[in-house]
PDB file of N, CA and C in Angstrom:
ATOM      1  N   UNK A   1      89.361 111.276  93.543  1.00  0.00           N
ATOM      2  CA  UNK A   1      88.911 110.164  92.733  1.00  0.00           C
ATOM      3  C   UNK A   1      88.111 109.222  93.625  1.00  0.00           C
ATOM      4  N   UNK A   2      86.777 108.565  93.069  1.00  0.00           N
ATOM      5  CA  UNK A   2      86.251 107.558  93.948  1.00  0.00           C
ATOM      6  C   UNK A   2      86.738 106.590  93.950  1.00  0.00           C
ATOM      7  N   UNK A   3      86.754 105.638  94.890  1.00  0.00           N
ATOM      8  CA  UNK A   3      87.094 104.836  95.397  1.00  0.00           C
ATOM      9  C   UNK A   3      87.312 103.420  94.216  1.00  0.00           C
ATOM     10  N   UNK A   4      86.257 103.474  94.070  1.00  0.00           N
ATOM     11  CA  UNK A   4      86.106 102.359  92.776  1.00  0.00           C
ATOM     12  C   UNK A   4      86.971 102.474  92.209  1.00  0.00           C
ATOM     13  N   UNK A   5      87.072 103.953  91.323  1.00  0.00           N
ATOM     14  CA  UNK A   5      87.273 104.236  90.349  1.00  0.00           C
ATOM     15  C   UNK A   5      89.033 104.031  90.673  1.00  0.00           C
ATOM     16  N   UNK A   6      89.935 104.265  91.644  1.00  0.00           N
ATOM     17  CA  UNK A   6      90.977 104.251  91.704  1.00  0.00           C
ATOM     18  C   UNK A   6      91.732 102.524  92.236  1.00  0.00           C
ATOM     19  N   UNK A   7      90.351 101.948  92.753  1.00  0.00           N
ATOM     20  CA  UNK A   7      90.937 100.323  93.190  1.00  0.00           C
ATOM     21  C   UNK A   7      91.012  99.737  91.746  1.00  0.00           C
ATOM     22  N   UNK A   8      90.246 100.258  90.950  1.00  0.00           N
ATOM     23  CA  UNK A   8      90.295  99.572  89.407  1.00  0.00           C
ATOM     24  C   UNK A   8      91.496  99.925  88.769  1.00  0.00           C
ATOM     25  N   UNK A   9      92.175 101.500  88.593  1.00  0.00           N
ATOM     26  CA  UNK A   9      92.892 101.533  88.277  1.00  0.00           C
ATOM     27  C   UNK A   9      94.004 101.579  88.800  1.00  0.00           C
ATOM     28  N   UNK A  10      94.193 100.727  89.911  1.00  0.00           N
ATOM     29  CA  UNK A  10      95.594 100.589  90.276  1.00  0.00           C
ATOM     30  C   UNK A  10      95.430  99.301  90.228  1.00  0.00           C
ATOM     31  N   UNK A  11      94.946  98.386  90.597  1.00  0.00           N
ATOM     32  CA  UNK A  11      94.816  97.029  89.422  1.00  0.00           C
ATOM     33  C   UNK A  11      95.223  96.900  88.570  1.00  0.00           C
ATOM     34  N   UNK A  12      94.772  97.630  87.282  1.00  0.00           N
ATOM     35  CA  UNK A  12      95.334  97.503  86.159  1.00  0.00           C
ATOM     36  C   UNK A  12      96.636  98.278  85.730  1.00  0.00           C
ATOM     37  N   UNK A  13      97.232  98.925  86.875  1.00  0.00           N
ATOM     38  CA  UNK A  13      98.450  99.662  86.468  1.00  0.00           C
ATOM     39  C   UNK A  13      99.637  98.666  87.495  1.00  0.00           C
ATOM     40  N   UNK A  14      98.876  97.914  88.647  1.00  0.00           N
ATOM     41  CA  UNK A  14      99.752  96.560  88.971  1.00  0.00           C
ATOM     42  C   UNK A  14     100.021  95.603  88.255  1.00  0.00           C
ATOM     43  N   UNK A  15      99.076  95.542  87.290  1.00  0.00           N
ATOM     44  CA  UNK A  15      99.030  94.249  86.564  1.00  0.00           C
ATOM     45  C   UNK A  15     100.328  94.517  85.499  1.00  0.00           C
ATOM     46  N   UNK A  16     100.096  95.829  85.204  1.00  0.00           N
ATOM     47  CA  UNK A  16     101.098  96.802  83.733  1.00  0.00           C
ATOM     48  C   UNK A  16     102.452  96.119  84.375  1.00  0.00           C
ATOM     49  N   UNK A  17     102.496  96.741  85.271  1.00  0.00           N
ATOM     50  CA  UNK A  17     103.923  96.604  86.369  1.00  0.00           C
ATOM     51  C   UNK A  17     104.452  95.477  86.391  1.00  0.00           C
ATOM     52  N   UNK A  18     103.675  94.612  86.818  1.00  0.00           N
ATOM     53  CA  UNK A  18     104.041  92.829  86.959  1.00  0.00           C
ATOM     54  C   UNK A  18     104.498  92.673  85.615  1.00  0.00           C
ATOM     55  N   UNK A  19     103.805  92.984  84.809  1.00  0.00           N
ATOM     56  CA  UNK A  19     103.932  92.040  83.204  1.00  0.00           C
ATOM     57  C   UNK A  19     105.383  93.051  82.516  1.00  0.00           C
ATOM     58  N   UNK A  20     105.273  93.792  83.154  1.00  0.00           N
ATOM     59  CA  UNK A  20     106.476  94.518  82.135  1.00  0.00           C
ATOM     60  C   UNK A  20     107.833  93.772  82.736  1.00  0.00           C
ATOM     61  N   UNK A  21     107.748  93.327  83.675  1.00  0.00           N
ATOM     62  CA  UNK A  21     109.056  92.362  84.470  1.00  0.00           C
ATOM     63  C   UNK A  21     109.315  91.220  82.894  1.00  0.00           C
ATOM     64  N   UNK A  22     108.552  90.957  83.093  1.00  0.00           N
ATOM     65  CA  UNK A  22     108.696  89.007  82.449  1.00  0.00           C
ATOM     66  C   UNK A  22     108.857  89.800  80.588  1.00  0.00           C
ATOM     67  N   UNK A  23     109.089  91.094  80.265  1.00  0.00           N
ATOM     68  CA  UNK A  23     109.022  91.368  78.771  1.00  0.00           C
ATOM     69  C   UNK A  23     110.647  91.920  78.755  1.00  0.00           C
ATOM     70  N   UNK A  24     110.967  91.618  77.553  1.00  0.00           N
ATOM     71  CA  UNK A  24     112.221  92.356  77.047  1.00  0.00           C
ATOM     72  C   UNK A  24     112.419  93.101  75.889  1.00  0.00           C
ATOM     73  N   UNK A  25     112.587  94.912  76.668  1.00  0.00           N
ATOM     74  CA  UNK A  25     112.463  95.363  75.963  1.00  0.00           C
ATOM     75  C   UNK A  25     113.953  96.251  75.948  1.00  0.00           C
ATOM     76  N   UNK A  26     114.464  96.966  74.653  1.00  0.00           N
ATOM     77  CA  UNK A  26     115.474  97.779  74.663  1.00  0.00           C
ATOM     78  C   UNK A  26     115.345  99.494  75.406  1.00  0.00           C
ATOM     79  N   UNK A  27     116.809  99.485  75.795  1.00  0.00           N
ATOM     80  CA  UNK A  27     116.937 100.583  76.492  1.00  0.00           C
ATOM     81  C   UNK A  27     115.939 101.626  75.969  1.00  0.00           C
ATOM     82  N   UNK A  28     115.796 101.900  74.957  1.00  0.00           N
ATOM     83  CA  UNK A  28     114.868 103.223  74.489  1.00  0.00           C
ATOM     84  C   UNK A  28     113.325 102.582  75.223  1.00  0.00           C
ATOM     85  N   UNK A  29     113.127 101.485  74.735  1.00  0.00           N
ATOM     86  CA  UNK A  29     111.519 101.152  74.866  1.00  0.00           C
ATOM     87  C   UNK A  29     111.714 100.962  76.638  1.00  0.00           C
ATOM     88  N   UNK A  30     112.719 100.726  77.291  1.00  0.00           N
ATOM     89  CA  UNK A  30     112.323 100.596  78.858  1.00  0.00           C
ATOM     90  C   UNK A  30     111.969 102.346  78.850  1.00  0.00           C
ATOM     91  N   UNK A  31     112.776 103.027  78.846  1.00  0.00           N
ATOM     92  CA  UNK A  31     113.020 104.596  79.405  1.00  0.00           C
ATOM     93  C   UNK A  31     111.858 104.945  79.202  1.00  0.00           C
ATOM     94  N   UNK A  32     110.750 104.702  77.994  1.00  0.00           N
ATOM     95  CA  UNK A  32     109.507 105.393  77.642  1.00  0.00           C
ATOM     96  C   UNK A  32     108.532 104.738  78.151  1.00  0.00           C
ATOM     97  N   UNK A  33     108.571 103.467  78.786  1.00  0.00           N
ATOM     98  CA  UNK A  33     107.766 102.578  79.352  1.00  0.00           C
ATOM     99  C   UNK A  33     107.822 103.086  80.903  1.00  0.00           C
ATOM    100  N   UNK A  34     108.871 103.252  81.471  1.00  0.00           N
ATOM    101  CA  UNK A  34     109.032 103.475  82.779  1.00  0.00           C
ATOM    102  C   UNK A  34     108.720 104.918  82.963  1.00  0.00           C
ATOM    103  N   UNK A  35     109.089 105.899  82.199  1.00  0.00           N
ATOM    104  CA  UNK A  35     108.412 107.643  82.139  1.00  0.00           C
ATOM    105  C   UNK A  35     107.073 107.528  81.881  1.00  0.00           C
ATOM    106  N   UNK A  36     106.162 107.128  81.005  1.00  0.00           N
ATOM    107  CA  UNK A  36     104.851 106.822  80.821  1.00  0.00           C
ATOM    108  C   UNK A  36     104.207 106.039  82.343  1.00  0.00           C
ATOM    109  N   UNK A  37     104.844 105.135  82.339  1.00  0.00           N
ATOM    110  CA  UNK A  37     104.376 104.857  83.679  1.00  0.00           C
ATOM    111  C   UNK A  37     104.325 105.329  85.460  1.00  0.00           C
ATOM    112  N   UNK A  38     105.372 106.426  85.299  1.00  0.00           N
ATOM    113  CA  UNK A  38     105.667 106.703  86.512  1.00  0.00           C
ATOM    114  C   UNK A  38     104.676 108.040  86.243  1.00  0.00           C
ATOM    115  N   UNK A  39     104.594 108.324  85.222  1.00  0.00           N
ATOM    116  CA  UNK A  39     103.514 109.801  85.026  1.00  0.00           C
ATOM    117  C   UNK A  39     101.970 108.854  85.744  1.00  0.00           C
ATOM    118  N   UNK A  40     101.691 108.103  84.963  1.00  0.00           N
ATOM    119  CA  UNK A  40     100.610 107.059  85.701  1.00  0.00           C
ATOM    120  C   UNK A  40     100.418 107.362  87.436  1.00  0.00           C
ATOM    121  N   UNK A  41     101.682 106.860  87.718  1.00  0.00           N
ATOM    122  CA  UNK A  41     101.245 106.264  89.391  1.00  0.00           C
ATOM    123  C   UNK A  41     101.503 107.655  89.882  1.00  0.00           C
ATOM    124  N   UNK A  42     102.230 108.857  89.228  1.00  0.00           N
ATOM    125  CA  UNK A  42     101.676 110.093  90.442  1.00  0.00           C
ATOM    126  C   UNK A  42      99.917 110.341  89.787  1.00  0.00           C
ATOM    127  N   UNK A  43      99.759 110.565  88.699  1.00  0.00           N
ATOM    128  CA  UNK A  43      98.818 111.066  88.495  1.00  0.00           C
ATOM    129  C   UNK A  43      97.623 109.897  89.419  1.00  0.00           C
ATOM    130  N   UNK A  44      97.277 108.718  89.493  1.00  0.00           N
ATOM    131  CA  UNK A  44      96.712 108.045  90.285  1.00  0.00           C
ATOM    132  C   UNK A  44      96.693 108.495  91.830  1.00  0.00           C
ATOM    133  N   UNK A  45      97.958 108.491  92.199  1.00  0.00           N
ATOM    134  CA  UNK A  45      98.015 108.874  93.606  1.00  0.00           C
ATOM    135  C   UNK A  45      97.599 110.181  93.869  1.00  0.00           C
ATOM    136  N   UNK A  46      98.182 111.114  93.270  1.00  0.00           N
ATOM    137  CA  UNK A  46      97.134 112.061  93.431  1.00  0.00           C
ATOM    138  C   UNK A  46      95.481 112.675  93.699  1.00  0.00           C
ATOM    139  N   UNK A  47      95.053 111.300  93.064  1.00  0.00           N
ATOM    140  CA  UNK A  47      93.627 111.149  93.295  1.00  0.00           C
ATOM    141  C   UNK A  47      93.075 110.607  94.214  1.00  0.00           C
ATOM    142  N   UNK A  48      94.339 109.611  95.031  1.00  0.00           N
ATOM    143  CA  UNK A  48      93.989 109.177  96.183  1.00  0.00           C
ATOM    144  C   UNK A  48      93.182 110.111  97.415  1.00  0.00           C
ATOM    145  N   UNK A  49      92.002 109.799  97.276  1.00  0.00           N
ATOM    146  CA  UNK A  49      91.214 110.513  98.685  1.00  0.00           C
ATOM    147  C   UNK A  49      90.877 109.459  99.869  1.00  0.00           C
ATOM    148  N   UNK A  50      91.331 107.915  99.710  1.00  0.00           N
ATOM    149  CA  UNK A  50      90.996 107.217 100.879  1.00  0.00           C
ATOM    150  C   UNK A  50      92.226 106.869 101.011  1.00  0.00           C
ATOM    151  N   UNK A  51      92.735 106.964 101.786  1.00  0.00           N
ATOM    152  CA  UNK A  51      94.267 105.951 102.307  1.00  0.00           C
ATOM    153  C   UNK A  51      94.069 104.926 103.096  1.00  0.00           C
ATOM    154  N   UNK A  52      93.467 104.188 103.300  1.00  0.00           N
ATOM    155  CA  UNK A  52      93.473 102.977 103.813  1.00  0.00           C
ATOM    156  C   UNK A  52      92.933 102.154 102.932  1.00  0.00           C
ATOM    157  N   UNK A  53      92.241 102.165 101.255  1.00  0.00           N
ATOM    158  CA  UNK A  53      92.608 100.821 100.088  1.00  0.00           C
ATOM    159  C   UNK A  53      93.478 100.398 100.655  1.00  0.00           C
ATOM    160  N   UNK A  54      92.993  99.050 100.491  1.00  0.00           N
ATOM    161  CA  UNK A  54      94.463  98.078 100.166  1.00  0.00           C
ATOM    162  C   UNK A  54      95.225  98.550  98.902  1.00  0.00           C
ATOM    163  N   UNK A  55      94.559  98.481  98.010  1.00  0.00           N
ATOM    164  CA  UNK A  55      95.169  98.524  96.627  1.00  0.00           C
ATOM    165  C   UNK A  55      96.228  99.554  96.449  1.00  0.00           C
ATOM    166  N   UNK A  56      95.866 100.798  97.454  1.00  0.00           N
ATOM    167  CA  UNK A  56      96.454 102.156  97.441  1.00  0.00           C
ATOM    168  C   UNK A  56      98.255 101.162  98.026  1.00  0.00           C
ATOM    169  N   UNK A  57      98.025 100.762  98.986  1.00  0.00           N
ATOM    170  CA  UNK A  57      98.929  99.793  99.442  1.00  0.00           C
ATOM    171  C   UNK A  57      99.839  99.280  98.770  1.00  0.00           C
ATOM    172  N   UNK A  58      99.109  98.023  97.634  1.00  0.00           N
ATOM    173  CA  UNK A  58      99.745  96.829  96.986  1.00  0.00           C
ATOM    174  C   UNK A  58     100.517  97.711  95.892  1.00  0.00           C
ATOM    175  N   UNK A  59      99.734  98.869  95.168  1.00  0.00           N
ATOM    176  CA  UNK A  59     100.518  99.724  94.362  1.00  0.00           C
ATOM    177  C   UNK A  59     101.522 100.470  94.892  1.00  0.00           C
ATOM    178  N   UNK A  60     101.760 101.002  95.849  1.00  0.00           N
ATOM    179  CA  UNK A  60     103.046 101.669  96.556  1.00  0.00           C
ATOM    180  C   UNK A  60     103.778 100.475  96.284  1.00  0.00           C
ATOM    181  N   UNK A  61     103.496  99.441  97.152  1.00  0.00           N
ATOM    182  CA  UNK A  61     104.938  98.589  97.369  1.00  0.00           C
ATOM    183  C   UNK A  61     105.279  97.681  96.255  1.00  0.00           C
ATOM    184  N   UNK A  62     104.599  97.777  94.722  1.00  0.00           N
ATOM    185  CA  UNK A  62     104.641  97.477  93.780  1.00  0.00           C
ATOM    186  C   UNK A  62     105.917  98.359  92.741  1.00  0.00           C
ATOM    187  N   UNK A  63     105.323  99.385  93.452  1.00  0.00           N
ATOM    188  CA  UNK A  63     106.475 100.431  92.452  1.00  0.00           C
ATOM    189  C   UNK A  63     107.414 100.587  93.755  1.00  0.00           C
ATOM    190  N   UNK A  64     107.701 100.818  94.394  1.00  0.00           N
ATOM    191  CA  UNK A  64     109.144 100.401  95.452  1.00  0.00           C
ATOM    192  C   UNK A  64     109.760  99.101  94.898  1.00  0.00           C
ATOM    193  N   UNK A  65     109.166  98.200  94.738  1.00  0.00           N
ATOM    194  CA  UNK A  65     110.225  97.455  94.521  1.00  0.00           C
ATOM    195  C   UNK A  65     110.755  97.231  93.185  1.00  0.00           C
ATOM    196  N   UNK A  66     109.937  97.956  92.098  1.00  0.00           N
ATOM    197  CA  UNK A  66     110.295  97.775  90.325  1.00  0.00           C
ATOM    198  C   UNK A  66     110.563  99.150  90.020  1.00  0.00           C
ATOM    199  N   UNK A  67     111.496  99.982  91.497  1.00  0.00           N
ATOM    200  CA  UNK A  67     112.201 101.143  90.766  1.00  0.00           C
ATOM    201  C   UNK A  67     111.172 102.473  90.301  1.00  0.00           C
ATOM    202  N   UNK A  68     110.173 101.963  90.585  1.00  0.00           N
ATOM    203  CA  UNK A  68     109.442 103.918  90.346  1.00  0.00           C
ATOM    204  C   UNK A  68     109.359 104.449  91.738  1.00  0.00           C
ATOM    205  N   UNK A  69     109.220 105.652  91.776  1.00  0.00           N
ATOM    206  CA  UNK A  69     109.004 106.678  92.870  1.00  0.00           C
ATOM    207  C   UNK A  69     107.609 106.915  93.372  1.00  0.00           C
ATOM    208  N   UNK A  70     107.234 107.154  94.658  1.00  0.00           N
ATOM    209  CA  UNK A  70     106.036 107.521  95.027  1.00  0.00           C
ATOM    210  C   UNK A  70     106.311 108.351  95.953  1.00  0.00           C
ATOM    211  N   UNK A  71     105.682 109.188  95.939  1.00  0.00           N
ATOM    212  CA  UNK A  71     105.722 111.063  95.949  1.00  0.00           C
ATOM    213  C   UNK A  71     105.610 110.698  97.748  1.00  0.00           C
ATOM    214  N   UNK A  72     106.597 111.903  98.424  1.00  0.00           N
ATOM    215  CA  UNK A  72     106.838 111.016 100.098  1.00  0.00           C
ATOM    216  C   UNK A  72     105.738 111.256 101.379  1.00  0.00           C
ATOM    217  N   UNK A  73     105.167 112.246 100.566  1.00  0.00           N
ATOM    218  CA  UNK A  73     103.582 112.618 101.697  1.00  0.00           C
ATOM    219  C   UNK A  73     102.761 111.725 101.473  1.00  0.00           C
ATOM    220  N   UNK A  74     102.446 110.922 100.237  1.00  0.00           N
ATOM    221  CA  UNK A  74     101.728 109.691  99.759  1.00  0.00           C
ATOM    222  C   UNK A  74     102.221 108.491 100.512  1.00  0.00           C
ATOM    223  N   UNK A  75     103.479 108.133 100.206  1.00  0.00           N
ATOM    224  CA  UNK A  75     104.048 107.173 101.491  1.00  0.00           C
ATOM    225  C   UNK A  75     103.525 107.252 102.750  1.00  0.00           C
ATOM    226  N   UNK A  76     103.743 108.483 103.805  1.00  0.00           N
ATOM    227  CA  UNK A  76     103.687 109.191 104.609  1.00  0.00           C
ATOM    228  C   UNK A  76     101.953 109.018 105.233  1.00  0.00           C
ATOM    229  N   UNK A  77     101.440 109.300 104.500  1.00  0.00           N
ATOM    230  CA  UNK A  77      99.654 109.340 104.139  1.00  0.00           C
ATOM    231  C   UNK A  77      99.068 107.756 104.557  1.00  0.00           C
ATOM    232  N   UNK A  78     100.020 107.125 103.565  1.00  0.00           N
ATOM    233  CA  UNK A  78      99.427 105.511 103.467  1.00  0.00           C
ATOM    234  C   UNK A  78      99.924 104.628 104.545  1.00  0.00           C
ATOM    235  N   UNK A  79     101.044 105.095 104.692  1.00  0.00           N
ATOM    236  CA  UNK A  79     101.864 104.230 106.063  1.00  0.00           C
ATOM    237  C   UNK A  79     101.084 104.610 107.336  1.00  0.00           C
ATOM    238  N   UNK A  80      99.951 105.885 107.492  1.00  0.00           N
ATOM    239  CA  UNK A  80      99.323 106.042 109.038  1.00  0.00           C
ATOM    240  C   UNK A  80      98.380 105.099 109.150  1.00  0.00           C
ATOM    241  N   UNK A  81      98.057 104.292 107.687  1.00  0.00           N
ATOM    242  CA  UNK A  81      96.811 103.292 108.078  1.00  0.00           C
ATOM    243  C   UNK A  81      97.333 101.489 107.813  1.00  0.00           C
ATOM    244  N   UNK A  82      98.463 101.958 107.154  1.00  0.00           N
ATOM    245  CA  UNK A  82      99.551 100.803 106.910  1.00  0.00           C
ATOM    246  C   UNK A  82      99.138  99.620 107.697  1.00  0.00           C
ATOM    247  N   UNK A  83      98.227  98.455 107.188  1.00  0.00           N
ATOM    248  CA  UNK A  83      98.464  97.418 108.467  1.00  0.00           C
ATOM    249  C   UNK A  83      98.986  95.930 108.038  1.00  0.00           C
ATOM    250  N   UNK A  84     100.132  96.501 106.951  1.00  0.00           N
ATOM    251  CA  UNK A  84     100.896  95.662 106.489  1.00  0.00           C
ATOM    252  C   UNK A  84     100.250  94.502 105.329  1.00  0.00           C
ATOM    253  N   UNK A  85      99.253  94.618 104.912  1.00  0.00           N
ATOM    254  CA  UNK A  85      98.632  93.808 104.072  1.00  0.00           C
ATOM    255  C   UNK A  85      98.809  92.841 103.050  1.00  0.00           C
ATOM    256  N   UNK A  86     100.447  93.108 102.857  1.00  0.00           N
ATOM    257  CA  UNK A  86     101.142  93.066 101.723  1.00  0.00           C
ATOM    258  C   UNK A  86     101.215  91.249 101.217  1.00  0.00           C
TER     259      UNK A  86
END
């Protein structure tokens, strides 16, 4: 994925992230919100071809801390250029 094309959409899948904090929703609507979304951030990361975005960054440690998973060679990948940006 180009570059653009993936700083934009992890923007707008940080932004998803942030805002779903401050909403209340029931157990069914979290489970389909959080599966829909975690399909999101592999399929994004996957496309990752630059690892040193920031954004590639702010989205890892976005979903670390609101409970989704990021695939551990992606961690692994992003942490060699890691210069803490956060």
């Amino acid at each position: 994925m180009e570059s653009r094309a993936f700083i934009k959409h992890a923007g707008v899948l940080i932004k998803k992230i942030e805002d779903s904090r401050n909403q209340l929703m029931n157990a069914v609507d979290l489970h389909t919100f959080k599966e829909a979304t975690q399909k999101e951030i592999n399929q994004l990361f996957s496309g990752l071809q630059n690892p040193t975005l920031p954004s590639g960054y702010r989205l890892r440690d976005i979903c670390l801390r609101n409970g989704f998973t990021v695939d551990q060679k992606v961690i692994v990948r992003l942490s060699q250029f890691d210069h803490n940006l956060n």
